[in-house]
Protein backbone atom coordinates (compact mmCIF):
# COMPACT_ATOMS: atom_id res chain seq x y z
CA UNK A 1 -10.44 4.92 -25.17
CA UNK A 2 -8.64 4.32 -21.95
CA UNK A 3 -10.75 4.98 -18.34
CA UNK A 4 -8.40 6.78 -15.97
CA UNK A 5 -6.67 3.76 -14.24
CA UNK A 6 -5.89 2.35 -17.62
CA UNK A 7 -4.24 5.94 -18.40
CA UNK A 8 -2.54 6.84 -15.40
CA UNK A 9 -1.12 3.04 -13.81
CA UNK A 10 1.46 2.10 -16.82
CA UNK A 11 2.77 5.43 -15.99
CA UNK A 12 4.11 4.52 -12.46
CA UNK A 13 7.33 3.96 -11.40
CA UNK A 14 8.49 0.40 -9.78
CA UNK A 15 7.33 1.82 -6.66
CA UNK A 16 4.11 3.44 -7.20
CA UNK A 17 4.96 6.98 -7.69
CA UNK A 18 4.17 8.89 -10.70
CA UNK A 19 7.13 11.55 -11.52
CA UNK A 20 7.06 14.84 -13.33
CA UNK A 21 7.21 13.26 -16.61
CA UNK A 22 4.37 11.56 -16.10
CA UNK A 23 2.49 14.41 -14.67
CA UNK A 24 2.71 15.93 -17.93
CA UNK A 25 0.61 13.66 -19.69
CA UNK A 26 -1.77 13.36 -16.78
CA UNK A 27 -1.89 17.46 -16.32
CA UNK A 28 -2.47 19.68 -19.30
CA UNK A 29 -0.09 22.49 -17.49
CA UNK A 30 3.61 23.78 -19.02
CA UNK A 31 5.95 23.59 -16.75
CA UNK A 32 5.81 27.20 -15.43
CA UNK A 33 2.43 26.34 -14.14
CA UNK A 34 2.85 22.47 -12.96
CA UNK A 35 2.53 23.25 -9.16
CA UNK A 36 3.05 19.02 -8.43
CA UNK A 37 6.18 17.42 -9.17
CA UNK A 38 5.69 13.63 -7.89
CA UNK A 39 3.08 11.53 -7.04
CA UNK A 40 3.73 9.16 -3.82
CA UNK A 41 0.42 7.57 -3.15
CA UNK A 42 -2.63 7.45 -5.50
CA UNK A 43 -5.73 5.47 -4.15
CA UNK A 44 -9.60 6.39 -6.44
CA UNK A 45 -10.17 8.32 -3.36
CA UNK A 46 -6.36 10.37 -2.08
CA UNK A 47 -3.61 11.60 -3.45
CA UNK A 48 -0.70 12.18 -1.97
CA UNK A 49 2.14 14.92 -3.69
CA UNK A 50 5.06 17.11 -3.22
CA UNK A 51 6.51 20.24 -5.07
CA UNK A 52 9.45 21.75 -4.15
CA UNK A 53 8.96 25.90 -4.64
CA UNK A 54 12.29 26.82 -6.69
CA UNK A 55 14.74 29.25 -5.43
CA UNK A 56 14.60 31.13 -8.95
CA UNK A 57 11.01 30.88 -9.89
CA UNK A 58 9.60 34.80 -10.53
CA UNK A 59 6.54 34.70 -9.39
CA UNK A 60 8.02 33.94 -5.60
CA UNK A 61 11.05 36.58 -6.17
CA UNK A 62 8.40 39.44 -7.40
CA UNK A 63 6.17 38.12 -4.05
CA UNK A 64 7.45 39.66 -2.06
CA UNK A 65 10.64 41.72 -3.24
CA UNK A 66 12.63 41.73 -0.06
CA UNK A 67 10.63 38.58 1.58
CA UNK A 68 10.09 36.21 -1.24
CA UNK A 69 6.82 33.98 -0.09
CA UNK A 70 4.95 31.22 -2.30
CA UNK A 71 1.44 33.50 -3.32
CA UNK A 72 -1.56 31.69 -1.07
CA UNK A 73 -2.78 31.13 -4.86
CA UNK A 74 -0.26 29.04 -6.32
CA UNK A 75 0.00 26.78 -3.22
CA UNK A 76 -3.96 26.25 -3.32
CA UNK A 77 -3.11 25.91 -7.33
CA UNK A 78 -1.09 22.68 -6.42
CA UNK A 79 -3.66 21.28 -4.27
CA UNK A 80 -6.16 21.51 -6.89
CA UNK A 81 -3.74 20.09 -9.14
CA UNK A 82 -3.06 17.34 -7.40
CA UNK A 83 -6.71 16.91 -6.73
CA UNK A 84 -7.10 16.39 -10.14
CA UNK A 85 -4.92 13.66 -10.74
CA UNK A 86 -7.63 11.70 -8.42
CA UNK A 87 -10.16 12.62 -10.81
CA UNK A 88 -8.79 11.95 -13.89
CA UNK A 89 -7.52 8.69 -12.23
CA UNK A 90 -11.77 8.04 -11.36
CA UNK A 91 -12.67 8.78 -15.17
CA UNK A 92 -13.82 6.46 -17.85
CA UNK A 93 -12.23 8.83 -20.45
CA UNK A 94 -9.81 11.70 -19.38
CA UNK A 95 -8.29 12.33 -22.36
CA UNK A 96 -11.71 13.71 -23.50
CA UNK A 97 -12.11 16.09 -20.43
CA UNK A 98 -10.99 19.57 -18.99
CA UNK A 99 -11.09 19.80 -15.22
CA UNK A 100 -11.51 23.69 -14.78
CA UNK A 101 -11.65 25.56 -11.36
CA UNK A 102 -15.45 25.90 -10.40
CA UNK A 103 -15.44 27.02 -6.48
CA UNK A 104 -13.16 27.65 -3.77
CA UNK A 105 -15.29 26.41 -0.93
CA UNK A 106 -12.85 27.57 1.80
CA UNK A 107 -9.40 28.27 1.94
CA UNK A 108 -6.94 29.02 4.89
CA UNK A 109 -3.32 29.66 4.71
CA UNK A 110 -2.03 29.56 8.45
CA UNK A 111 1.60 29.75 7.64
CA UNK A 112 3.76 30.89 4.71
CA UNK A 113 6.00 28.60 2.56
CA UNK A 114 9.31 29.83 0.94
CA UNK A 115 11.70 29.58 -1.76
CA UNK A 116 13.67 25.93 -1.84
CA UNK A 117 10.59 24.60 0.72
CA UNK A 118 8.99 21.03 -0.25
CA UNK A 119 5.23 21.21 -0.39
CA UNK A 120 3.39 18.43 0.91
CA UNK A 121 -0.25 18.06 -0.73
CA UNK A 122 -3.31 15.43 0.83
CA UNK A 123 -6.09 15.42 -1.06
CA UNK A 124 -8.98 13.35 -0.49
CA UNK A 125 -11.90 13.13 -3.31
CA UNK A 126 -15.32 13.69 -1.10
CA UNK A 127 -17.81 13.45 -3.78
CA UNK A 128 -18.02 13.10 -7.64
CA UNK A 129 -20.24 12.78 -10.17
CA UNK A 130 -20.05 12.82 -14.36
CA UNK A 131 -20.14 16.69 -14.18
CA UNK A 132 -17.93 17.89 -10.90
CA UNK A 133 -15.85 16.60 -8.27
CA UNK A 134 -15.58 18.08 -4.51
CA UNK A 135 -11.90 17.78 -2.87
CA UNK A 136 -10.29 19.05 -0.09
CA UNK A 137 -6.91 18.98 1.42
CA UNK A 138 -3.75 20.43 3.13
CA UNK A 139 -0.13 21.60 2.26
CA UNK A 140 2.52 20.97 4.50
CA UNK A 141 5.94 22.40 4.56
CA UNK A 142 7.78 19.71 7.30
CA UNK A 143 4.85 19.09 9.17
CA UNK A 144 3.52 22.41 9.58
CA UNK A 145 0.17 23.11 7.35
CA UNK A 146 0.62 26.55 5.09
CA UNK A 147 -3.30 25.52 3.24
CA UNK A 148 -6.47 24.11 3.67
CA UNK A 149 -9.23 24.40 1.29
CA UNK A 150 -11.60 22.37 0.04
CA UNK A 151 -12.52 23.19 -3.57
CA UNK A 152 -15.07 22.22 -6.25
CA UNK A 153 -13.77 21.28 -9.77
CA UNK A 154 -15.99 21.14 -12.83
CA UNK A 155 -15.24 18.07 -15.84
CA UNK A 156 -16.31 19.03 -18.63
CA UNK A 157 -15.76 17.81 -22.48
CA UNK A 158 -12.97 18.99 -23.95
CA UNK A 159 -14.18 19.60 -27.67
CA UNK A 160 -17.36 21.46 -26.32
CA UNK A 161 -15.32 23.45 -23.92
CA UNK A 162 -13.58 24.08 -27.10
CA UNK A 163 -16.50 25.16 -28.89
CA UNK A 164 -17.70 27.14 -26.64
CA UNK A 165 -15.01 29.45 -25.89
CA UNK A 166 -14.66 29.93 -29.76
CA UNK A 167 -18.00 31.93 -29.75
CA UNK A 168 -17.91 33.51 -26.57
């Protein structure tokens, strides 16, 4: 079974990046919910990303009708997302694990980001260990930060996750 770096580097373009095709194998999300569209830097400890927020997408027209915004959410969403791809890439098996939303630490949104708007995501891995990771990071829109959070992410195993939600 492949560790993380053995998963994720053959994936990389010429130039380091990781595109949205590759994001799909790294991130178990459809497209309607991948929040990261390239990868421009990926060290074991930061991750650099961008998205740009389509002009169509529904969830920005319905939010809000008249003044379509990106939801707070979805913009911390992408962070996390992108944090992930640091963990996976620090894993000795990620096609075995989930990486599920444990704790939103702190989260500010000081500006708003808008339809057709590229998303810039840092994200710096603080801490990790076999059973969570601890990230934080900012979104940028040309410079000017719309989020900060720092978050906590739980790894678990994917066929006990599994197993577990079929008798809950």
């Amino acid at each position: 079974m492949p560790d993380g770096r053995e998963l994720i580097d053959p994936l990389k373009g010429t130039d380091g990046r990781l595109d949205r095709q590759a994001l799909r194998i790294i991130l178990p999300y459809g497209d309607d919910f991948l929040f990261v569209d390239s990868v421009t830097r990926l060290t074991d400890r930061e991750v650099d990303a961008t998205f740009r927020i389509p002009l169509d997408s529904p969830y920005v027209r319905a939010h809000f009708v008249g003044l379509p915004l990106m939801p707070g959410a979805l913009i911390g969403e992408g962070l996390a997302q992108a944090g992930t791809i640091i963990v996976r890439y620090n894993l000795d098996s990620p096609v075995d694990k989930d990486i599920l939303a444990f704790q939103v630490e702190s989260a500010l949104f000081p500006s708003a980001a808008r339809p057709g708007d590229s998303l810039r995501y840092r994200v710096r891995l603080l801490t990790m260990s076999h059973r969570a990771a601890r990230l934080e990071g900012e979104a940028e829109v040309d410079g000017r930060v719309v989020c900060k959070a720092r978050v906590v992410v739980g790894i678990t195993d994917r066929a006990a996750l599994e197993a577990k939600l079929a008798i809950d």
